[in-house]
Protein backbone atom coordinates (compact mmCIF):
# COMPACT_ATOMS: atom_id res chain seq x y z
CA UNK A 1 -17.11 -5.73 5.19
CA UNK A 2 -14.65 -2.30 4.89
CA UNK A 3 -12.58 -2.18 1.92
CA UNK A 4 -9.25 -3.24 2.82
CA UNK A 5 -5.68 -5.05 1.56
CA UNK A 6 -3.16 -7.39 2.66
CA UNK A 7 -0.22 -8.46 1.50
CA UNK A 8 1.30 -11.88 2.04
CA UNK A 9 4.72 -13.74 0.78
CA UNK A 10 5.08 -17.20 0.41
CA UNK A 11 8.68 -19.20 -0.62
CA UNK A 12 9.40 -18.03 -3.81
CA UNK A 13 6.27 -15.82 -4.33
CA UNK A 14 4.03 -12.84 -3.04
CA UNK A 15 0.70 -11.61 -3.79
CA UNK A 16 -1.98 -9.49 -2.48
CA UNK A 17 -5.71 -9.61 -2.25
CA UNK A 18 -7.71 -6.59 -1.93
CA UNK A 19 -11.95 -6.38 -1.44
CA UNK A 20 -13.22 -3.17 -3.22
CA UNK A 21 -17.43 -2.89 -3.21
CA UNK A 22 -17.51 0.27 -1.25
CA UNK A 23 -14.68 1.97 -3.46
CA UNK A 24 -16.23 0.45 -6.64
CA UNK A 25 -19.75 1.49 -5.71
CA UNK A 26 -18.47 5.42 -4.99
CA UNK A 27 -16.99 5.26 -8.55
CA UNK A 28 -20.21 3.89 -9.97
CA UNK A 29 -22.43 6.91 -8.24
CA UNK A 30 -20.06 9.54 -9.08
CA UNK A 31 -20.16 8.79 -12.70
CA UNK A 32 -23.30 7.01 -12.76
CA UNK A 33 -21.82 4.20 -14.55
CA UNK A 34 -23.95 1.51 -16.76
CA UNK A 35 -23.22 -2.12 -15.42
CA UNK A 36 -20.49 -2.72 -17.57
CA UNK A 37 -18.87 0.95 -17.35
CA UNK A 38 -19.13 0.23 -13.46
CA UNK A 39 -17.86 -3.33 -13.95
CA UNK A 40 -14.22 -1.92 -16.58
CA UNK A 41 -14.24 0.76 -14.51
CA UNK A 42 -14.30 -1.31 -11.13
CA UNK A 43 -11.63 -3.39 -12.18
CA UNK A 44 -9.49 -0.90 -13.37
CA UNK A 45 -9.50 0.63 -9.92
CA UNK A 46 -8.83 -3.12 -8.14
CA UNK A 47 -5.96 -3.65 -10.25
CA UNK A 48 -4.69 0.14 -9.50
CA UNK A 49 -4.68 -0.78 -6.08
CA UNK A 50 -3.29 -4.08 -6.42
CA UNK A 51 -0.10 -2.97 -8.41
CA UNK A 52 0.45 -0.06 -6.17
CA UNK A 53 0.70 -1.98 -2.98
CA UNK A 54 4.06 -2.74 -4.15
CA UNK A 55 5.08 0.67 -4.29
CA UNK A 56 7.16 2.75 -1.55
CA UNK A 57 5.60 5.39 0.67
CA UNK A 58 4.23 8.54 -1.22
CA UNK A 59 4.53 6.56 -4.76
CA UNK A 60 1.25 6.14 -7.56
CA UNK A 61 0.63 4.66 -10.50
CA UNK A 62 -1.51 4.99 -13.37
CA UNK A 63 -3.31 2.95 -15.32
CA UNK A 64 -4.63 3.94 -18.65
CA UNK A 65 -6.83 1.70 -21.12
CA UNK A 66 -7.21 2.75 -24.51
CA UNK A 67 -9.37 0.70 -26.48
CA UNK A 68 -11.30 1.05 -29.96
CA UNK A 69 -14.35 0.10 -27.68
CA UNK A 70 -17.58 2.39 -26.99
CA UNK A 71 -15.89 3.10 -23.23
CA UNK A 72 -13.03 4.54 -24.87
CA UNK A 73 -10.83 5.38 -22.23
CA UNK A 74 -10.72 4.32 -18.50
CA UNK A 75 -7.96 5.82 -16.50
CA UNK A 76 -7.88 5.05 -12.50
CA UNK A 77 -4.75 6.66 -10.55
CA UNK A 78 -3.65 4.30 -7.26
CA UNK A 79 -1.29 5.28 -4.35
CA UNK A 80 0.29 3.29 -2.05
CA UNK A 81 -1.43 4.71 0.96
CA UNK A 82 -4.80 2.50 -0.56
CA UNK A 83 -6.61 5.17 -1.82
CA UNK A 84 -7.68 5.60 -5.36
CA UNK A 85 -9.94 7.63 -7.76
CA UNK A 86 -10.62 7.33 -12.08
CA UNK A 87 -13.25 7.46 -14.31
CA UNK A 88 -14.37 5.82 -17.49
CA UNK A 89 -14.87 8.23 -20.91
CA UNK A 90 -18.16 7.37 -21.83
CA UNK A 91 -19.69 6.08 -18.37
CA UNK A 92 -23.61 5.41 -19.80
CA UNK A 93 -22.45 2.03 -22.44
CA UNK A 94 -24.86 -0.12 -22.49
CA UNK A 95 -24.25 -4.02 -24.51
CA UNK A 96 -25.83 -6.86 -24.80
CA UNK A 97 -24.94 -9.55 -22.23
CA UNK A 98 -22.09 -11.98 -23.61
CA UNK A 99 -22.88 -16.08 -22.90
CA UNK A 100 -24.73 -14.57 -19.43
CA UNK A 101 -22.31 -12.04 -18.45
CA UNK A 102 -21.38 -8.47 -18.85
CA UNK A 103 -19.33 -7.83 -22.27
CA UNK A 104 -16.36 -6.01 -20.89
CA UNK A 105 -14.14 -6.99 -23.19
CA UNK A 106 -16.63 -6.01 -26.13
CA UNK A 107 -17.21 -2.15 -23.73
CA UNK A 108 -13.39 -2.18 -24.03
CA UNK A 109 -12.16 -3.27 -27.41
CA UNK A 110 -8.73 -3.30 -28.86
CA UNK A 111 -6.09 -1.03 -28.38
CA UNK A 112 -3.20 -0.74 -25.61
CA UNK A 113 -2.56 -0.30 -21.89
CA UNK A 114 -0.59 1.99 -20.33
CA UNK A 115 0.77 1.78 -16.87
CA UNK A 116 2.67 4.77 -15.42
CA UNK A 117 4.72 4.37 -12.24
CA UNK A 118 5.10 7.58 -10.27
CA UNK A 119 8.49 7.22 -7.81
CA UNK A 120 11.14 8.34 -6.56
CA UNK A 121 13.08 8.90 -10.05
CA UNK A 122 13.28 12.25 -10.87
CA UNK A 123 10.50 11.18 -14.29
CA UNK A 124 7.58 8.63 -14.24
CA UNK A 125 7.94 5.71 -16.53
CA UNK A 126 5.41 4.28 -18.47
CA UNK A 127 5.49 1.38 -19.97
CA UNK A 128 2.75 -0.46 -23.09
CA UNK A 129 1.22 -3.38 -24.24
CA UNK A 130 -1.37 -4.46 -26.65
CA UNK A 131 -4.33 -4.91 -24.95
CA UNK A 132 -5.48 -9.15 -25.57
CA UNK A 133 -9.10 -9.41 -24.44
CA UNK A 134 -10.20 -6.09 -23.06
CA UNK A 135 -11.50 -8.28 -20.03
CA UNK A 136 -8.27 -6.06 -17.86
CA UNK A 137 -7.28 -8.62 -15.60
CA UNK A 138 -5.72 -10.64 -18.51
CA UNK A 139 -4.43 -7.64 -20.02
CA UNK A 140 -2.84 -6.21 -16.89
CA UNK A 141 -1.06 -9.94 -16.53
CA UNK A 142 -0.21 -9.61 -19.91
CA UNK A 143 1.35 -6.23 -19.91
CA UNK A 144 3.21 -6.99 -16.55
CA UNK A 145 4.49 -10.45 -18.35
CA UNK A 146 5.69 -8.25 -21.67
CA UNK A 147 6.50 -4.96 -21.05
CA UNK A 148 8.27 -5.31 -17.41
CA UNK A 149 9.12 -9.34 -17.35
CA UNK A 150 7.38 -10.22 -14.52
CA UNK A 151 5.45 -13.82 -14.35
CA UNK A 152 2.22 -12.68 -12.87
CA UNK A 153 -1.25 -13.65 -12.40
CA UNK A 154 -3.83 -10.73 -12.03
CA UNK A 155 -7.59 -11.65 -10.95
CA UNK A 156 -10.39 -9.53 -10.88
CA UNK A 157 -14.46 -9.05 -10.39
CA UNK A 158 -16.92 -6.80 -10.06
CA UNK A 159 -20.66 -8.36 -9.63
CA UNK A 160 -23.28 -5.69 -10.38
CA UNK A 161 -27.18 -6.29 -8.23
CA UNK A 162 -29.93 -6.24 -10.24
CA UNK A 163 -31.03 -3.04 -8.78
CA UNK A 164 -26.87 -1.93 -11.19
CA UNK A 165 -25.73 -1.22 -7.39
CA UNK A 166 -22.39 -2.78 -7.16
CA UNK A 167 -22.90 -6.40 -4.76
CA UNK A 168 -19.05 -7.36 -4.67
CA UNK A 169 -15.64 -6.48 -5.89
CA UNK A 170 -12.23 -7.37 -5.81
CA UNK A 171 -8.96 -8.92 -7.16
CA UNK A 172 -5.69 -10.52 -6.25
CA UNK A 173 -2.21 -10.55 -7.75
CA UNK A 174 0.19 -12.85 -7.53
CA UNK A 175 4.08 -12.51 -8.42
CA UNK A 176 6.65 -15.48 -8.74
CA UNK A 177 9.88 -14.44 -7.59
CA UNK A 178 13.27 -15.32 -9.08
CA UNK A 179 14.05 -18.95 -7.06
CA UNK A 180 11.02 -20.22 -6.91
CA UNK A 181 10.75 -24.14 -7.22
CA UNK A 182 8.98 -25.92 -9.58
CA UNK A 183 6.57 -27.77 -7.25
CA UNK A 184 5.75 -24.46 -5.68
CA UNK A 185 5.02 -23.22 -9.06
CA UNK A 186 2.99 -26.33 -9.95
CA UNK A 187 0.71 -26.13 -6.70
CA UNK A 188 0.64 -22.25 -7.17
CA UNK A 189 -1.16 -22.41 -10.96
CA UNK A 190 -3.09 -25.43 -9.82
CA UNK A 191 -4.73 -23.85 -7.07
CA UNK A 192 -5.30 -20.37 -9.23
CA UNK A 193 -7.00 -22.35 -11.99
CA UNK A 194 -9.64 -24.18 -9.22
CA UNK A 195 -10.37 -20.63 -7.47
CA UNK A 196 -14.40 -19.17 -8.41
CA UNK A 197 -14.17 -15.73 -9.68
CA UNK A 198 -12.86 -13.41 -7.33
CA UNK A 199 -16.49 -11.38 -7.11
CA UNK A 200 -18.33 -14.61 -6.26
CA UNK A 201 -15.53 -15.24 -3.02
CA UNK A 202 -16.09 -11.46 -1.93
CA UNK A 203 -20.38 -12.01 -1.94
CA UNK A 204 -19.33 -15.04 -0.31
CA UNK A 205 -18.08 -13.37 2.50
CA UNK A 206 -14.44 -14.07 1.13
CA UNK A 207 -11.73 -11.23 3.11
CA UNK A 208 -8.45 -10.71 1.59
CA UNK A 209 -7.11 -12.87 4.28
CA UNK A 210 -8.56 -16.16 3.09
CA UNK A 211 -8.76 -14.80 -0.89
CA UNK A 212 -4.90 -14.90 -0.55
CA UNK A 213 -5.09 -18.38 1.82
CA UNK A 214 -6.82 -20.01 -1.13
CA UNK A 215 -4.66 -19.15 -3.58
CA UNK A 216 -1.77 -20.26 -1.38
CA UNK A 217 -3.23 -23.32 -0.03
CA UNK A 218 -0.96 -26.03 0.72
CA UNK A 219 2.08 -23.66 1.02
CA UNK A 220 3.35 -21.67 4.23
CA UNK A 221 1.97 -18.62 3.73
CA UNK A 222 3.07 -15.29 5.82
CA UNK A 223 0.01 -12.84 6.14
CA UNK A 224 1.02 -8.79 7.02
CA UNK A 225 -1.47 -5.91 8.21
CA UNK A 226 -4.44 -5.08 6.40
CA UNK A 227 -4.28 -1.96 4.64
CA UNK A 228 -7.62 0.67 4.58
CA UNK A 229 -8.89 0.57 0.87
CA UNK A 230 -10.96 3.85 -0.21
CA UNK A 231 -11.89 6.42 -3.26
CA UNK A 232 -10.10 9.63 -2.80
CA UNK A 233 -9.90 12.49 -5.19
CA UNK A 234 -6.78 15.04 -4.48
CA UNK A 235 -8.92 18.13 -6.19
CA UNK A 236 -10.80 20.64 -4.11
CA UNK A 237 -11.57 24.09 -4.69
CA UNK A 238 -8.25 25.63 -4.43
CA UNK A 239 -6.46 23.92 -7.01
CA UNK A 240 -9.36 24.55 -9.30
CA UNK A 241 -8.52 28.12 -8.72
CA UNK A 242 -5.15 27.89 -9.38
CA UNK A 243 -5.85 26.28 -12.64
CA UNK A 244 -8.39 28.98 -13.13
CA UNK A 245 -5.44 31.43 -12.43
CA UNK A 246 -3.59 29.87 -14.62
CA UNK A 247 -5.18 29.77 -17.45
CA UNK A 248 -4.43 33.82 -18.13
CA UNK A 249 -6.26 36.82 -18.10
CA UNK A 250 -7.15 36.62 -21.50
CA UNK A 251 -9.04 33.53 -20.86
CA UNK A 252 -10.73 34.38 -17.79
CA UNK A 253 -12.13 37.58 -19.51
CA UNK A 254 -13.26 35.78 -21.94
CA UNK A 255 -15.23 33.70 -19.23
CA UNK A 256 -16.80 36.97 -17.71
CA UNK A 257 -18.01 38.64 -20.65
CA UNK A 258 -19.67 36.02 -22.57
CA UNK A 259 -20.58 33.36 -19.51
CA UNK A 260 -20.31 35.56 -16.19
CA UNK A 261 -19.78 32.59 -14.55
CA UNK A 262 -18.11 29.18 -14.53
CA UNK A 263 -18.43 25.08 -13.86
CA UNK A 264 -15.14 22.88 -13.52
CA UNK A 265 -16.09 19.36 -13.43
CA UNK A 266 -13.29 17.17 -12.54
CA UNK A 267 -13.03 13.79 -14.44
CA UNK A 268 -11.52 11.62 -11.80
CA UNK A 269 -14.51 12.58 -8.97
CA UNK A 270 -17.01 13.87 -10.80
CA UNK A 271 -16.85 16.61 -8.62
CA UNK A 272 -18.24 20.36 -9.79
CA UNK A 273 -16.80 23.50 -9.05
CA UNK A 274 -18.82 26.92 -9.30
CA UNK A 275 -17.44 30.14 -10.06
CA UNK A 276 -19.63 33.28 -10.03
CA UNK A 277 -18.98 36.55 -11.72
CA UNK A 278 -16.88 38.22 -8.33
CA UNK A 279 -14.56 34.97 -7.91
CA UNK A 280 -13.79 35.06 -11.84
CA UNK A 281 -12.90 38.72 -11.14
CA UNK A 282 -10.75 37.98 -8.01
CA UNK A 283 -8.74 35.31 -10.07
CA UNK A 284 -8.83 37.69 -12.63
CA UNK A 285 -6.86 40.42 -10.69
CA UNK A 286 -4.04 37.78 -9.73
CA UNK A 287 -3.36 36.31 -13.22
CA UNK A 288 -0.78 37.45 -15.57
């Protein structure tokens, strides 16, 4: 099954449901994540996606954890075209197993999220909250419930294969809107608290189609276009030399006489970037 989103309204509510194994398994390989730096990791990037399907056309968002926990930070960047790229600080954590499962919230520890909406406003805003659990999902919901008063309900899973390869991934998030009726309401948390985890629907064969019919049984539900889901990093090799440039000639000497050479390794990809002794002197000529 592609990676892919859809969003759907219902009376006095919306959500959307997205399926992201392919995108969470790139992020795993590219930082060779541990199972439970692909698993904080992986949902970080679900619930990137998932808040940023809200936003308008050429808008992102960031989300930043920073917990006391031996991940320290995870940061994954989302735009509203579906892609989205991030990485986790220290990618090779390896804990115990907590009752059976993978100690996220442990990997995390306390501390705060930060979520930073890129739009149309001249400056970003970013707004905080405490971090509850360090399991994100509940944190996210938290945050949105706090910090931008928005009743929410935030879902996600990542199941990690024996062989660490990521088996399924995914998430849903749900948004009451003002006017929505009681029994709506009622049926809406009854039917949230009855749903599996969202990574055992996905290995089920679960789409975002039916993730989002399940959590909206029993109430007339309007479905919209599925949206491509994928892991894109916006660096390459030019804007590497522009930072490069950038940096001064002062710097850049510095690089030639003692190194002769030089490796950028961008955080959000992974990705390296090699500059021999002739490029450092080209970039050299064009700085200030």
């Amino acid at each position: 099954m592609a990676d892919h989103l859809m969003r759907a309204t219902v009376p006095g509510a919306r959500g959307f449901a997205a399926v992201t194994t392919t995108l969470v398994e790139e992020a795993r390989k590219r930082h060779n994540c541990s199972p439970v730096a692909a698993a904080a990791l992986g949902r970080t990037l679900t619930g990137a996606i998932l808040l940023a399907a809200n936003l308008k056309t050429a808008e992102a968002l960031t989300i930043r954890i920073a917990g006391s926990g031996p991940l320290g930070e995870i940061v994954a960047d989302a735009y509203s075209n579906g892609s989205a790229r991030g990485y986790v600080r220290n990618p090779y954590v390896d804990l115990p197993l907590k009752n059976g499962k993978l100690d996220v919230g442990g990997a995390v520890g306390a501390g705060f999220i930060h979520i930073t909406r890129f739009t149309q406003l001249k400056h970003p805003f970013t707004g905080s909250s405490e971090l509850v659990s360090g399991e994100i999902a509940e944190d996210i919901t938290h945050y949105l419930t706090v910090s931008e008063q928005t009743p929410s309900s935030v879902a996600l899973g990542v199941l990690i294969a024996p062989d660490t390869t990521v088996a399924a991934a995914g998430g849903f998030f749900i948004q009451a809107l003002p006017g929505i009726t009681d029994d709506i309401l009622t049926l809406l948390e009854n039917n949230i608290s009855q749903i599996p985890p969202v990574s055992q629907l996905v290995s089920e064969g679960y789409n975002a189609k039916s993730i989002l019919e399940t959590v909206f049984k029993g109430i007339p539900i309007t479905l919209y276009e599925e949206t491509p889901v994928v892991f894109d990093c916006q660096c390459d090799r030019e804007r590497v030399s522009n930072m490069l440039q950038n940096l001064g000639q002062k710097e850049l000497e510095a690089m030639i006489e003692e190194e002769g050479q030089a490796e950028v390794t961008c955080h959000f990809c992974n990705e390296k970037y090699h500059f021999d002794k002739a490029e450092l002197a080209a970039l050299y000529a064009k700085a200030k």
